[in-house]
Protein backbone atom coordinates (compact mmCIF):
# COMPACT_ATOMS: atom_id res chain seq x y z
CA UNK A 1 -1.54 60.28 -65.46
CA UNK A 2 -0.71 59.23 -61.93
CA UNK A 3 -2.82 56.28 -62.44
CA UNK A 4 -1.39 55.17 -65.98
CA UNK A 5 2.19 55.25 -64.25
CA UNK A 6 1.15 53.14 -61.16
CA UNK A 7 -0.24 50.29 -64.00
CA UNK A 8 2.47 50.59 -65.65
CA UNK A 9 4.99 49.89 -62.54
CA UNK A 10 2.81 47.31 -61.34
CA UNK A 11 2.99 45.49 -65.10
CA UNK A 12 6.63 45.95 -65.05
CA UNK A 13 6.67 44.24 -61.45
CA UNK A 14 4.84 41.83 -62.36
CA UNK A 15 6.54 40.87 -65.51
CA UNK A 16 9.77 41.08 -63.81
CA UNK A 17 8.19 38.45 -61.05
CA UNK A 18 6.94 36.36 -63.73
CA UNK A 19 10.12 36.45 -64.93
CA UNK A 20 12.01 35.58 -62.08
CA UNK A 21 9.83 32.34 -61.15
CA UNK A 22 9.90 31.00 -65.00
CA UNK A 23 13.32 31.48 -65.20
CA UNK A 24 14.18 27.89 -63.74
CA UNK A 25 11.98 26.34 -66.20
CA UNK A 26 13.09 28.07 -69.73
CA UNK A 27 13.37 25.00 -71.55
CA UNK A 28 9.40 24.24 -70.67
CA UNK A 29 8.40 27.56 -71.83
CA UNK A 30 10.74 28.01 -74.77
CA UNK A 31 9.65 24.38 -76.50
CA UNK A 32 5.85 24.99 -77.03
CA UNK A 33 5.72 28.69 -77.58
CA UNK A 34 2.56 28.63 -79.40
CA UNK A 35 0.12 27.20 -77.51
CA UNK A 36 1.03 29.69 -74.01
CA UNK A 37 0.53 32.81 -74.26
CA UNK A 38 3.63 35.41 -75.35
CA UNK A 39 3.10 37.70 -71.75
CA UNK A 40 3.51 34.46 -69.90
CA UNK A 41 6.66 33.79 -71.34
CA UNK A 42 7.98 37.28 -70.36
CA UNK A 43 10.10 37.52 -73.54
């Protein structure tokens, strides 16, 4: 269980970091949606 929660931090971390760095370039990742991959995107 321990482990499952430590994954699931470090996902959340690392979405949030994603998210973060993206963020100045929404317009890139917003226009061709299809072709990259939905847990780049962090939406």
């Amino acid at each position: 269980m321990c482990y499952l929660l430590l994954i699931i931090s470090d996902m959340v971390l690392y979405k949030l970091l994603n998210y973060h760095i993206v963020c100045p370039f929404p317009a890139a990742q917003i226009r061709f949606p299809a072709e990259v991959d939905p847990d780049l995107i962090c939406c």
